[in-house]
PDB file of N, CA and C in Angstrom:
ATOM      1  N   UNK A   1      92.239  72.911  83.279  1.00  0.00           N
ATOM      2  CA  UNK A   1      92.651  72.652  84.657  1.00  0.00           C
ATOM      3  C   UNK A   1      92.060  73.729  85.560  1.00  0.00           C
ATOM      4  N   UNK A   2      91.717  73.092  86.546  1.00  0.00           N
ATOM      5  CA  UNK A   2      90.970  74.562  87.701  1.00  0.00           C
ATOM      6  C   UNK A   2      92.408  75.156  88.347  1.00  0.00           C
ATOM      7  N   UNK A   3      91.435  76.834  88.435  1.00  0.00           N
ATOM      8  CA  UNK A   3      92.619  77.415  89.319  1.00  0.00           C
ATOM      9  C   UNK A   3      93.365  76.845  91.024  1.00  0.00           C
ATOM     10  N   UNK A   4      94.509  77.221  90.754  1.00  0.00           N
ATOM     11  CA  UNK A   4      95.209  76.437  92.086  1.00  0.00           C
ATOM     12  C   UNK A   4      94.644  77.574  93.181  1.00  0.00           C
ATOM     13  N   UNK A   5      94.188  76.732  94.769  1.00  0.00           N
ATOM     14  CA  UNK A   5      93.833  77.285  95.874  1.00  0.00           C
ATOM     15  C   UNK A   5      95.396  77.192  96.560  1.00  0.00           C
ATOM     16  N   UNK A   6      96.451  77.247  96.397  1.00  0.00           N
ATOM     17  CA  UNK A   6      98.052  76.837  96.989  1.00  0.00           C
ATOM     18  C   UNK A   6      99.177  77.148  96.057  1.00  0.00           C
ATOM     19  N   UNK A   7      99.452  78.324  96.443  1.00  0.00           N
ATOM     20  CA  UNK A   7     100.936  78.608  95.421  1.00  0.00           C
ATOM     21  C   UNK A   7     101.872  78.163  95.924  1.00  0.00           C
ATOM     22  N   UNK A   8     102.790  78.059  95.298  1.00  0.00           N
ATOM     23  CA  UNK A   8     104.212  77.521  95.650  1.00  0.00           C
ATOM     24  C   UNK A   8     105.276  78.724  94.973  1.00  0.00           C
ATOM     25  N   UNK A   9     106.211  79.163  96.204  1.00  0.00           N
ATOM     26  CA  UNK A   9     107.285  80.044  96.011  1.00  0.00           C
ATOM     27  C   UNK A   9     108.730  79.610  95.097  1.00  0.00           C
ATOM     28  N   UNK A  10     109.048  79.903  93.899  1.00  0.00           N
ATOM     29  CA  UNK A  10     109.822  79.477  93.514  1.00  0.00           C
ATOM     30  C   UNK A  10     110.638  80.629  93.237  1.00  0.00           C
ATOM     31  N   UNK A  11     112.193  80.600  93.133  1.00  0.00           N
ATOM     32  CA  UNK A  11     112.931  81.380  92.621  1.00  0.00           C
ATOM     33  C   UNK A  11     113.301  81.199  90.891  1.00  0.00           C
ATOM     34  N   UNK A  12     113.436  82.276  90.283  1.00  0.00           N
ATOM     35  CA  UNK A  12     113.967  82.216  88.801  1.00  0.00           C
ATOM     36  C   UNK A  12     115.787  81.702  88.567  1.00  0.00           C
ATOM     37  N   UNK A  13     115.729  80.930  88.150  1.00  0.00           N
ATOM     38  CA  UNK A  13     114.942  80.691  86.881  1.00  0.00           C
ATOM     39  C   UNK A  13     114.164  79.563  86.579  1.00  0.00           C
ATOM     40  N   UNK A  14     114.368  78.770  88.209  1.00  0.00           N
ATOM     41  CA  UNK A  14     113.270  77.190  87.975  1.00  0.00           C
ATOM     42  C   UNK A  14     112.041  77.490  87.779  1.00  0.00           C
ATOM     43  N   UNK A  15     111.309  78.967  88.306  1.00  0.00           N
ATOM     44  CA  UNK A  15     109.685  78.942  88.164  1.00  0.00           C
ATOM     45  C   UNK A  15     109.457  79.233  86.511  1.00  0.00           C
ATOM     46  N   UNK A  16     110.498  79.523  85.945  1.00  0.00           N
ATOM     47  CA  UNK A  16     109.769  79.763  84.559  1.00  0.00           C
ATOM     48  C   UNK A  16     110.509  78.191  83.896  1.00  0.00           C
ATOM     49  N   UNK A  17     110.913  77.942  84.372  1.00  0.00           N
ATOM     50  CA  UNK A  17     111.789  76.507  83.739  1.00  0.00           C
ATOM     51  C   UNK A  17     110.171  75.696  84.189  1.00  0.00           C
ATOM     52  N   UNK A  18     109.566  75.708  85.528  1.00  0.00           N
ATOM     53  CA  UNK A  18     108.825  75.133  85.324  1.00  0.00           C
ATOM     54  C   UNK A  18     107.638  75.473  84.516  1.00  0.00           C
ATOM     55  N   UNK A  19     106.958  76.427  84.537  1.00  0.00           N
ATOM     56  CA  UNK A  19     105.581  76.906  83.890  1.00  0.00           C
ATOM     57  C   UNK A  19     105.726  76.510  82.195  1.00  0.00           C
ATOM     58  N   UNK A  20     107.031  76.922  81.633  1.00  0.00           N
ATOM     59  CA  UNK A  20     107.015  76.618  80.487  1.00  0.00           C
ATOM     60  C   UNK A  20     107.509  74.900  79.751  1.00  0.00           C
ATOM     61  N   UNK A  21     107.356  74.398  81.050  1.00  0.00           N
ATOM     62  CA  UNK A  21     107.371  72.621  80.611  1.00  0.00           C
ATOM     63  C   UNK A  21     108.599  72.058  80.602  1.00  0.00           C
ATOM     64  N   UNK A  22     110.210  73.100  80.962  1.00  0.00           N
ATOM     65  CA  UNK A  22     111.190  71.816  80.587  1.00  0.00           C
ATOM     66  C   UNK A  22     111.647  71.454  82.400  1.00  0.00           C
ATOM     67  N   UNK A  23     110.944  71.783  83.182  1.00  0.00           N
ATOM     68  CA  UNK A  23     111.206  71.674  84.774  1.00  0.00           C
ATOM     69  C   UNK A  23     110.141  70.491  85.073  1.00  0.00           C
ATOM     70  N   UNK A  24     110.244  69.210  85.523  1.00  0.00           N
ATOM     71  CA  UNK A  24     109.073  68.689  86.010  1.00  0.00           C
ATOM     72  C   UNK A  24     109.261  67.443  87.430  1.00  0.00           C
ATOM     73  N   UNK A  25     110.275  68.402  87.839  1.00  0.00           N
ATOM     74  CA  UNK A  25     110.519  67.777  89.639  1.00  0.00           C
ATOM     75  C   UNK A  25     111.052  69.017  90.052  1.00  0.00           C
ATOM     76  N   UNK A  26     110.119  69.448  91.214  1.00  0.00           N
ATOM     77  CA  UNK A  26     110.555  70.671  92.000  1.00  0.00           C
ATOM     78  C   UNK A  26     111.503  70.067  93.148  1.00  0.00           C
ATOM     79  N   UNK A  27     112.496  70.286  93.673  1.00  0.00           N
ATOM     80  CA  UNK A  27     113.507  69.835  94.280  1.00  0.00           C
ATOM     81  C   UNK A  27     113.340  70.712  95.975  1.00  0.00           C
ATOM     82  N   UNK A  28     112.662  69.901  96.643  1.00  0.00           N
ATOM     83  CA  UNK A  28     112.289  70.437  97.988  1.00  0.00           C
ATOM     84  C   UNK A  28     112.860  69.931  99.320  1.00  0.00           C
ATOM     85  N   UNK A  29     112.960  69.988 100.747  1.00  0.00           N
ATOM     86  CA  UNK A  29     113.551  69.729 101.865  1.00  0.00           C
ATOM     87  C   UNK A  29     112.609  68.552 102.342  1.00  0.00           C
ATOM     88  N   UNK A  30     110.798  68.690 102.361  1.00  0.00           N
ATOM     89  CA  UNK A  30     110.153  68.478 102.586  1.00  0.00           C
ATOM     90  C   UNK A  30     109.421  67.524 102.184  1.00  0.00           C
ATOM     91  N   UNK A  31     108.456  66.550 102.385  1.00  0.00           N
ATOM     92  CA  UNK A  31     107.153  66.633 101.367  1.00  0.00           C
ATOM     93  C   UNK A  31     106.256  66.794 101.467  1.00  0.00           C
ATOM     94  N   UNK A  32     104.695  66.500 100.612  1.00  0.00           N
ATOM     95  CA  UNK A  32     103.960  67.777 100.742  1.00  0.00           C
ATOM     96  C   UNK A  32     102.509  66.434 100.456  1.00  0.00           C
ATOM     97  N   UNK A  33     101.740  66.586 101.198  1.00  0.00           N
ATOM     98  CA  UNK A  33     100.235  66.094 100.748  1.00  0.00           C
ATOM     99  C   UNK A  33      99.620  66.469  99.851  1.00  0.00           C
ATOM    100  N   UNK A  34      99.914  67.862  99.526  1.00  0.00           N
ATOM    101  CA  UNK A  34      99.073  68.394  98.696  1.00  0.00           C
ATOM    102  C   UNK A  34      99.308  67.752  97.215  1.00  0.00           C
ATOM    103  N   UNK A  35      98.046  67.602  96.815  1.00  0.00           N
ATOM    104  CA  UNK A  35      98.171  66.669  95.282  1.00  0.00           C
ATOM    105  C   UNK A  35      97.333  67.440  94.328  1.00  0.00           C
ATOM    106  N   UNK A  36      97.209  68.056  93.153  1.00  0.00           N
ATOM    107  CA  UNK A  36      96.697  68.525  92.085  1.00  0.00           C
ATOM    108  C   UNK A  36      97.307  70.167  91.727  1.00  0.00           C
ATOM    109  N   UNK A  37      95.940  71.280  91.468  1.00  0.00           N
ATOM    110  CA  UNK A  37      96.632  71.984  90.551  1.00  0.00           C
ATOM    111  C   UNK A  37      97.303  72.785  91.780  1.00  0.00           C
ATOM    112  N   UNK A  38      98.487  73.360  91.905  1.00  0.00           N
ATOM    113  CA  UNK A  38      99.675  74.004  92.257  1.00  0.00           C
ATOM    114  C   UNK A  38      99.954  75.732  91.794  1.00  0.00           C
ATOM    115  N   UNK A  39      99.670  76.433  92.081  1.00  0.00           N
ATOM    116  CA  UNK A  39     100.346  77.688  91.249  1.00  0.00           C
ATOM    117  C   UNK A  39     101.872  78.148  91.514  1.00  0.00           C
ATOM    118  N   UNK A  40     102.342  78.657  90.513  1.00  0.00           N
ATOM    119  CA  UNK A  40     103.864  78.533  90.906  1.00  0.00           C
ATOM    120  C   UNK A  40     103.983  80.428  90.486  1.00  0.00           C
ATOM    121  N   UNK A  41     104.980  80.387  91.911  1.00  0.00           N
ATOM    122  CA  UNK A  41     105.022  82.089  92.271  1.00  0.00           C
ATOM    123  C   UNK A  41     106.165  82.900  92.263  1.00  0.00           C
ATOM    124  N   UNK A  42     106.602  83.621  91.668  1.00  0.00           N
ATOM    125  CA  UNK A  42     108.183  83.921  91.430  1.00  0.00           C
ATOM    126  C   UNK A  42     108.350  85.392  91.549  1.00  0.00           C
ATOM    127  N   UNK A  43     108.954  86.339  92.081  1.00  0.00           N
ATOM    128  CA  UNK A  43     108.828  87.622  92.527  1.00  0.00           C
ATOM    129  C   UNK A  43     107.551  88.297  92.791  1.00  0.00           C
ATOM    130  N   UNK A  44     107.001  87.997  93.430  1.00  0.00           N
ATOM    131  CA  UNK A  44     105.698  88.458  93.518  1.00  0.00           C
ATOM    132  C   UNK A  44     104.461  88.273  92.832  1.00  0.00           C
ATOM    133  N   UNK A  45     104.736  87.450  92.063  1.00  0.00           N
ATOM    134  CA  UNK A  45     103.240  87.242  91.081  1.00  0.00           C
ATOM    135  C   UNK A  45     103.414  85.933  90.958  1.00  0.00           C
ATOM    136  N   UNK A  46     102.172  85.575  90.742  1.00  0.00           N
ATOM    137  CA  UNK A  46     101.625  84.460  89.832  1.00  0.00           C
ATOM    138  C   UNK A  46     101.807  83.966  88.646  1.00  0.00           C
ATOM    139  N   UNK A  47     102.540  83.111  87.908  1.00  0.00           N
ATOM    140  CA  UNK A  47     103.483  83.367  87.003  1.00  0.00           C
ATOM    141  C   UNK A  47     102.661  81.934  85.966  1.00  0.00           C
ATOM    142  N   UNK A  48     101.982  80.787  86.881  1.00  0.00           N
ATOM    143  CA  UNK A  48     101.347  80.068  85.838  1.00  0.00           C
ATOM    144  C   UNK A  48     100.966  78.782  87.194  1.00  0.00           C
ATOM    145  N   UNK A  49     100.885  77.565  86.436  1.00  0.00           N
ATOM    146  CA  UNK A  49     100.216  76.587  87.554  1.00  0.00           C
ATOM    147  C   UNK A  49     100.865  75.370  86.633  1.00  0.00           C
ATOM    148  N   UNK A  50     100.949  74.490  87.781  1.00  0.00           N
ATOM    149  CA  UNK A  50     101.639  72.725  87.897  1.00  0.00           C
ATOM    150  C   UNK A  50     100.479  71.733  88.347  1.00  0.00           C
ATOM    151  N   UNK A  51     100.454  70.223  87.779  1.00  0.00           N
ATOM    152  CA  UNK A  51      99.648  69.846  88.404  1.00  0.00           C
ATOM    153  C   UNK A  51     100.256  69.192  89.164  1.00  0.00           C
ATOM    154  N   UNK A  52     100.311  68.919  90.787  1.00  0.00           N
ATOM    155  CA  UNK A  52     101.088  68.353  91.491  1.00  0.00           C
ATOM    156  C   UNK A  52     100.895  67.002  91.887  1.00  0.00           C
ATOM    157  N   UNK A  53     101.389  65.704  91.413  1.00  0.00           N
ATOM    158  CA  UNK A  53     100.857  64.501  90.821  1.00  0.00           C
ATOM    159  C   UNK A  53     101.796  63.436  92.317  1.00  0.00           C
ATOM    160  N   UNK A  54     102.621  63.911  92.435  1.00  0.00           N
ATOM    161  CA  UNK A  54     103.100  63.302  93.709  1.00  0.00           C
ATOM    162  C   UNK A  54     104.534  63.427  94.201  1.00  0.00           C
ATOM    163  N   UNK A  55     105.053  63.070  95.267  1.00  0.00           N
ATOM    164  CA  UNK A  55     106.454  63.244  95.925  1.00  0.00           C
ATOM    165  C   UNK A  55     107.160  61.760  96.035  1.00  0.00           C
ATOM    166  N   UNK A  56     108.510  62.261  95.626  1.00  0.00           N
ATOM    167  CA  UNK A  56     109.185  60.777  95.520  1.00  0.00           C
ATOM    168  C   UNK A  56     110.338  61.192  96.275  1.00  0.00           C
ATOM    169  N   UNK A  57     111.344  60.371  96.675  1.00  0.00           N
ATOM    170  CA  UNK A  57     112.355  60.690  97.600  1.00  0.00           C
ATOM    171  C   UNK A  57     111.941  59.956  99.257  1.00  0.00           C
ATOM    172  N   UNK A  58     113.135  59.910 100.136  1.00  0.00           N
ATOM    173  CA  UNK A  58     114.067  60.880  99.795  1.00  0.00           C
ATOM    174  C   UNK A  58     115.238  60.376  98.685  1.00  0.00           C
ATOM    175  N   UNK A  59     115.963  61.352  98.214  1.00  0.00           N
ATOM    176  CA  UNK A  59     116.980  60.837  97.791  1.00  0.00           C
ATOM    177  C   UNK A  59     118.064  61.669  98.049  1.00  0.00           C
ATOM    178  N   UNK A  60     119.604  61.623  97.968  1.00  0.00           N
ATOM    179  CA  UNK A  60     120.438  61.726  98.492  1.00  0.00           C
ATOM    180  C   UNK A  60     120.881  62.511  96.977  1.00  0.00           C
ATOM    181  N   UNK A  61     121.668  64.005  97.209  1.00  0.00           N
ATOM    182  CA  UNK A  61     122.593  64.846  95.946  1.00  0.00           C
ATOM    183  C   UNK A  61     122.615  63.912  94.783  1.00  0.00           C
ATOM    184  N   UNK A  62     123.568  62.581  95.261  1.00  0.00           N
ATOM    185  CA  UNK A  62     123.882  61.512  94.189  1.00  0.00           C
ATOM    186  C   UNK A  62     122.911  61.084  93.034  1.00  0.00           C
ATOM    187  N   UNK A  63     122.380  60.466  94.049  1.00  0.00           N
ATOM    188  CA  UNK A  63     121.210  60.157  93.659  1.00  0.00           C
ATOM    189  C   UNK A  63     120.110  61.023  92.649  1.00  0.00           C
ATOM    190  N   UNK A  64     120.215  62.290  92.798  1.00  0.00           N
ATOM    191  CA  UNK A  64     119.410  63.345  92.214  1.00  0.00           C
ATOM    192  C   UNK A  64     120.457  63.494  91.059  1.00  0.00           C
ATOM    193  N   UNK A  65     121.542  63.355  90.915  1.00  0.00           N
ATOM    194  CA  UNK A  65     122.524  64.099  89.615  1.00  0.00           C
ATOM    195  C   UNK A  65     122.061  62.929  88.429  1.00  0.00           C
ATOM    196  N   UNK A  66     121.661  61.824  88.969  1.00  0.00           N
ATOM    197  CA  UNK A  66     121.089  60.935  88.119  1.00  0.00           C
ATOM    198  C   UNK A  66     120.253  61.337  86.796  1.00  0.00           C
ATOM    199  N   UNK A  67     119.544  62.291  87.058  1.00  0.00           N
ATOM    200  CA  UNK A  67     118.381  63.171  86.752  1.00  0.00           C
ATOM    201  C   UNK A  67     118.590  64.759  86.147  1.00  0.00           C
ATOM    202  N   UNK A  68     119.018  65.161  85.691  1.00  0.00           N
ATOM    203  CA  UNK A  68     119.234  66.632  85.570  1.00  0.00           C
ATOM    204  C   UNK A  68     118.447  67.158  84.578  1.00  0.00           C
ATOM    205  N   UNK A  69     117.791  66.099  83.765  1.00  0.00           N
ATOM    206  CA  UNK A  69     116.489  66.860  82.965  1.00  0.00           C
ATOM    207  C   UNK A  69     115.496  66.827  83.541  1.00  0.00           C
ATOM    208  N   UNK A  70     115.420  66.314  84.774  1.00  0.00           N
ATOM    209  CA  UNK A  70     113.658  66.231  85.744  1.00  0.00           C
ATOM    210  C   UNK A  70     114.025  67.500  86.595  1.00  0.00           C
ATOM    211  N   UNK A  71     115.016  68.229  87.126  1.00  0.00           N
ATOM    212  CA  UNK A  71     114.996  68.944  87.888  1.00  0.00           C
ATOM    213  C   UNK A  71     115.927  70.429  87.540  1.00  0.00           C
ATOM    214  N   UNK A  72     116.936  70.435  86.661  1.00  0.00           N
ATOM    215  CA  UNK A  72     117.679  71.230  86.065  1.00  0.00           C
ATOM    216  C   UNK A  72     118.290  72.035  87.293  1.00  0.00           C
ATOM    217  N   UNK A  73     118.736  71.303  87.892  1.00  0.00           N
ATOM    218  CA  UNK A  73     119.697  71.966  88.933  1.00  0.00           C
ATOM    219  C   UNK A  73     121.130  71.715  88.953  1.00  0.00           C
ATOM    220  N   UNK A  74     121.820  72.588  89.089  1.00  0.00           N
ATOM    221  CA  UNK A  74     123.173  71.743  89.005  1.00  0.00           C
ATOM    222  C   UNK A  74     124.152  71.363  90.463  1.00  0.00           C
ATOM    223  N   UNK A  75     125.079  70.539  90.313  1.00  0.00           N
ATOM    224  CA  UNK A  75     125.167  69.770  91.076  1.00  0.00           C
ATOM    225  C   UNK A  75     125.543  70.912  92.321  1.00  0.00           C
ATOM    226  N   UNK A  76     126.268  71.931  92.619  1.00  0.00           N
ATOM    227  CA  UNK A  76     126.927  72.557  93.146  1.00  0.00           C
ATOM    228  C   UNK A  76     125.417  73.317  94.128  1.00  0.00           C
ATOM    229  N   UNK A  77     124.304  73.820  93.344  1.00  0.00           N
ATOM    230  CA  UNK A  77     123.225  74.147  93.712  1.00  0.00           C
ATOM    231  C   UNK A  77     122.961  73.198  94.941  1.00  0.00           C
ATOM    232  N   UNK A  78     122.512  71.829  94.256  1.00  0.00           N
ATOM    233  CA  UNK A  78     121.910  70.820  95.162  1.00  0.00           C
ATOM    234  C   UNK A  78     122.600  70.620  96.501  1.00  0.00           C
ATOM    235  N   UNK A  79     123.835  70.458  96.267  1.00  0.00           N
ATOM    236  CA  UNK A  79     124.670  70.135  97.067  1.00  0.00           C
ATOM    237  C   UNK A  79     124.775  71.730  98.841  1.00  0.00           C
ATOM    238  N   UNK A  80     124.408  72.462  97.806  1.00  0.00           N
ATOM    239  CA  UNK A  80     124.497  73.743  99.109  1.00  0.00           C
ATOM    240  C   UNK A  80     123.143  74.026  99.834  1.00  0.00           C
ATOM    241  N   UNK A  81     122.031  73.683  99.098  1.00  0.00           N
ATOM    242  CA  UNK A  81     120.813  72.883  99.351  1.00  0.00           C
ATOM    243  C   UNK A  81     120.299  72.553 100.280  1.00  0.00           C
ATOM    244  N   UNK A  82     121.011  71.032  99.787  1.00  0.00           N
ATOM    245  CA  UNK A  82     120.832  70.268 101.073  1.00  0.00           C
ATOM    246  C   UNK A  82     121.272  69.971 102.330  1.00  0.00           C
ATOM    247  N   UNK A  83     122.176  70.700 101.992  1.00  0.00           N
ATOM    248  CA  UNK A  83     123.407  70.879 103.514  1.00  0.00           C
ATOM    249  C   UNK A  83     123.760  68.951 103.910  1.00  0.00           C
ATOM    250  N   UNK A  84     123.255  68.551 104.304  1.00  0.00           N
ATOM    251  CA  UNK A  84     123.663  67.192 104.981  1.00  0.00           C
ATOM    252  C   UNK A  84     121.917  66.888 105.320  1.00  0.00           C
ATOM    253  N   UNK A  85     121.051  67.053 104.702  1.00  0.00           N
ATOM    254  CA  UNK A  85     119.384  66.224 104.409  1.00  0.00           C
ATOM    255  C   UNK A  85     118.653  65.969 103.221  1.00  0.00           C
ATOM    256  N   UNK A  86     118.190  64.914 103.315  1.00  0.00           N
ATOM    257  CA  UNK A  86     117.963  64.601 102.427  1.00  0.00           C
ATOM    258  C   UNK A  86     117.019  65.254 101.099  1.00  0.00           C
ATOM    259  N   UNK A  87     116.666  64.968 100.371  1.00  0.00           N
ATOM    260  CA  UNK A  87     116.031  66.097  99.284  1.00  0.00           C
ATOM    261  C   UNK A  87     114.526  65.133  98.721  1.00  0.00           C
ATOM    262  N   UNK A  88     113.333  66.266  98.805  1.00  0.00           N
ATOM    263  CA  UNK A  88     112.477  64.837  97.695  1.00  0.00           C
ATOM    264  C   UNK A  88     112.108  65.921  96.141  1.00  0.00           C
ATOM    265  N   UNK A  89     111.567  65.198  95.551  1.00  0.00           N
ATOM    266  CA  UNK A  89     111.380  65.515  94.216  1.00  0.00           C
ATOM    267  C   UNK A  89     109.536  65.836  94.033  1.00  0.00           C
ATOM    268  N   UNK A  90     109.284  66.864  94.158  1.00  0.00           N
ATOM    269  CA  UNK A  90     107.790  66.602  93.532  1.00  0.00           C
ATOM    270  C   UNK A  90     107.844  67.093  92.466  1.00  0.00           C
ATOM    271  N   UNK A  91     106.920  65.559  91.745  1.00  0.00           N
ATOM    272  CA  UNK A  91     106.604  65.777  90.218  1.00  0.00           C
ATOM    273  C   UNK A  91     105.250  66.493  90.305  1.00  0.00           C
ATOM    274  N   UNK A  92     106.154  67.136  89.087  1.00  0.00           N
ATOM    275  CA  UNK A  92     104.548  68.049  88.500  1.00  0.00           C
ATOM    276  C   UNK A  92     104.715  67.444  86.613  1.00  0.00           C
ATOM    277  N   UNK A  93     103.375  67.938  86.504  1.00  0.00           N
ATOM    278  CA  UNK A  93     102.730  67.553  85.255  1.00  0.00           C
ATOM    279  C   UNK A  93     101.715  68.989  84.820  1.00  0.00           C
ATOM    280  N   UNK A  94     101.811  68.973  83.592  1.00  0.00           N
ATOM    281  CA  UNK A  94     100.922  69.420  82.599  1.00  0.00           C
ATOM    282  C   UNK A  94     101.386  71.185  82.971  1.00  0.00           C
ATOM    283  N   UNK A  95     102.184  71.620  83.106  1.00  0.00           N
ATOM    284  CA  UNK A  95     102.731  72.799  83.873  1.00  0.00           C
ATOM    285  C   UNK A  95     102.436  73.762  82.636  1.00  0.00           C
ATOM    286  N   UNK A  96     101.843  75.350  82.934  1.00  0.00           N
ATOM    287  CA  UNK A  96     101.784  75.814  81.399  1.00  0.00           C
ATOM    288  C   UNK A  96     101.478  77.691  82.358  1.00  0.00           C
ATOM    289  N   UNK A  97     102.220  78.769  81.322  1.00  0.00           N
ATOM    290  CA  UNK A  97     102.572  80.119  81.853  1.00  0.00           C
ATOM    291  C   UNK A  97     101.277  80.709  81.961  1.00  0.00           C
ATOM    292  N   UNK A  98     100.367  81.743  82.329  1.00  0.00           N
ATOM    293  CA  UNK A  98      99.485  82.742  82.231  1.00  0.00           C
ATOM    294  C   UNK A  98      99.810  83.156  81.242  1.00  0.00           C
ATOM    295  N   UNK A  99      98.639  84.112  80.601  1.00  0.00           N
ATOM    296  CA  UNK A  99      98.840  84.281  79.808  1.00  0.00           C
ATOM    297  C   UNK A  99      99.151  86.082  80.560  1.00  0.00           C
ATOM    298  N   UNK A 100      98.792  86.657  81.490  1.00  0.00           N
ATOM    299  CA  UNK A 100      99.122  87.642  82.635  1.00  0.00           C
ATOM    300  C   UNK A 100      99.295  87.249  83.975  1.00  0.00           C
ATOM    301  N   UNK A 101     100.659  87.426  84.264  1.00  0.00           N
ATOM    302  CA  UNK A 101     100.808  87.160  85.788  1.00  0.00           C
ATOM    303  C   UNK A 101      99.932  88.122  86.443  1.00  0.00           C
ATOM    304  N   UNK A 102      99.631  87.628  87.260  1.00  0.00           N
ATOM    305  CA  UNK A 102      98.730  88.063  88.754  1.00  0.00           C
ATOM    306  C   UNK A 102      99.624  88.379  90.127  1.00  0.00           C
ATOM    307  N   UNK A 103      99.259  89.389  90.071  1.00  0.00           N
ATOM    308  CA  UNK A 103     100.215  90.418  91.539  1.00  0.00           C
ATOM    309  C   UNK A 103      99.533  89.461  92.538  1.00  0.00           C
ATOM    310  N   UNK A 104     100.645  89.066  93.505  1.00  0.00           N
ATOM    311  CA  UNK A 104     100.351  88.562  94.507  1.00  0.00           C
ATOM    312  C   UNK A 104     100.824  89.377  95.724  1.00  0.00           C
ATOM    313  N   UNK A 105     100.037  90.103  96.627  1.00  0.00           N
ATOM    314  CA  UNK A 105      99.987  90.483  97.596  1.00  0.00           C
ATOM    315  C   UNK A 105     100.754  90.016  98.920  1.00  0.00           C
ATOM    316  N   UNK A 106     101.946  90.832  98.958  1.00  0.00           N
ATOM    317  CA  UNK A 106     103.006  90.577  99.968  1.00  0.00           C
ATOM    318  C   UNK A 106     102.642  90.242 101.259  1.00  0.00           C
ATOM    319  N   UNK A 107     102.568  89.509 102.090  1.00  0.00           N
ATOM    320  CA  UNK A 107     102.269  88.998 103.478  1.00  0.00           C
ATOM    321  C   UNK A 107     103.693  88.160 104.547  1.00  0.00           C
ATOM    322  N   UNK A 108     103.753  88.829 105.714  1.00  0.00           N
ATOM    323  CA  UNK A 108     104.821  88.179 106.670  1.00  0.00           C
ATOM    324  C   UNK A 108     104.791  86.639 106.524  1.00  0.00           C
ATOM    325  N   UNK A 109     105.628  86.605 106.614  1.00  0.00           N
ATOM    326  CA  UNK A 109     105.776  85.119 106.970  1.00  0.00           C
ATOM    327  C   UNK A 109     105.589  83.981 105.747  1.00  0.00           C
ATOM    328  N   UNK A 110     105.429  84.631 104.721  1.00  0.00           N
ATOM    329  CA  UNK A 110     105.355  83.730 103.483  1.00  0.00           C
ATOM    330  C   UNK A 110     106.900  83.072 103.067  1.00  0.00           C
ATOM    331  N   UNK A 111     106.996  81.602 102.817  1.00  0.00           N
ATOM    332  CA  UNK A 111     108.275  80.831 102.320  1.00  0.00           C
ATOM    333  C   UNK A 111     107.864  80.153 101.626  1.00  0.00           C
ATOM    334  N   UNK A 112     107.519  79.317 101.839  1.00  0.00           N
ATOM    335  CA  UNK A 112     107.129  78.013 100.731  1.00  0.00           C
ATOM    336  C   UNK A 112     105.769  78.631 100.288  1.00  0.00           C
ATOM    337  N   UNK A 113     104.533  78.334 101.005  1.00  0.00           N
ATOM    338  CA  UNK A 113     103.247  77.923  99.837  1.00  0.00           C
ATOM    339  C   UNK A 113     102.828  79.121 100.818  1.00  0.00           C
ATOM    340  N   UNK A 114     101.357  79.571  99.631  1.00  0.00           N
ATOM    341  CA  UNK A 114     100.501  81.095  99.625  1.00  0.00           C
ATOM    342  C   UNK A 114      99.253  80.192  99.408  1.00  0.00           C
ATOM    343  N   UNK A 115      98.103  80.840 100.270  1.00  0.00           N
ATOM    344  CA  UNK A 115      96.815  80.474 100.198  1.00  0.00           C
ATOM    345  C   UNK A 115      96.333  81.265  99.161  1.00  0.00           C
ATOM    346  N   UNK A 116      95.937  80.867  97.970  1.00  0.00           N
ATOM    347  CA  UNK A 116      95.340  81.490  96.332  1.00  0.00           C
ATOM    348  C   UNK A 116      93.671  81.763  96.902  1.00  0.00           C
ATOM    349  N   UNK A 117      93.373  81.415  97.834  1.00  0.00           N
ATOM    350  CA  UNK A 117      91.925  81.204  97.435  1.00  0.00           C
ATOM    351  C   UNK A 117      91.398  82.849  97.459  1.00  0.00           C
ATOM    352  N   UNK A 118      91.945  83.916  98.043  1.00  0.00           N
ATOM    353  CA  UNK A 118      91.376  84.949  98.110  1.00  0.00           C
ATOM    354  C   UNK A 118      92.132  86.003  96.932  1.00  0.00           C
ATOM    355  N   UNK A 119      92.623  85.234  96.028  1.00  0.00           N
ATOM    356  CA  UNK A 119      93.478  85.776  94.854  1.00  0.00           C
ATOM    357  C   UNK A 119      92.469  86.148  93.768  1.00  0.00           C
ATOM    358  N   UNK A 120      91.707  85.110  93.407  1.00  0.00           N
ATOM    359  CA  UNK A 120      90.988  85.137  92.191  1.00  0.00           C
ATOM    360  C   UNK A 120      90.238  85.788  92.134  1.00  0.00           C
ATOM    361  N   UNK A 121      90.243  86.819  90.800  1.00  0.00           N
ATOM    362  CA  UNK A 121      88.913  87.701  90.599  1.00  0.00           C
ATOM    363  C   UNK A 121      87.292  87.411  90.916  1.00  0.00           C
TER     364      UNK A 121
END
């Protein structure tokens, strides 16, 4: 898989739930155009990459508890979440750890996604 030009900010313990394969719907506010490889970013580093295959939703808390092996969130999480909007699901595929995380360089204003392209050796 080529390196991802677009990280995605995740908190622990979903970013290693995802990299190591049992996470494969990131549970977001939003959705996202962006389609293929993904890097997924968790205290400051680069922690591994997703391939980002597409966004489904919206769907509603309920609706998501349906699911708790695609997203491993629990209900109480989701629910504080989403406050009163709706939630979508992007699936990822083929998700797998570094074999060394990569320091990612702190910048204002970073939340969701990091431009990778000036990352790579």
């Amino acid at each position: 898989m080529e390196k991802p030009k677009l990280g995605l900010i995740v908190r622990e313990p979903y970013a290693s739930f995802i990299v190591d394969g049992r996470k494969t719907w990131e549970i977001r506010k939003r959705q996202t155009r962006h389609r293929g490889p993904l890097g997924i970013i968790t205290g400051g580093y680069l922690i591994g990459q997703a391939n980002l295959l597409d966004v489904q939703g919206p769907f509603t808390v309920e609706e998501l508890l349906a699911h708790p092996e695609k997203h491993l969130a629990e209900e109480a999480f989701l629910r504080a979440y989403a406050g009163e909007q709706p939630l979508y699901a992007w699936v990822l595929h083929n998700a797998f750890r570094y074999e060394k995380p990569l320091l990612i360089p702190k910048k204002p204003g970073r939340v969701m996604f990091v431009d990778l392209s000036e990352v790579w050796p």
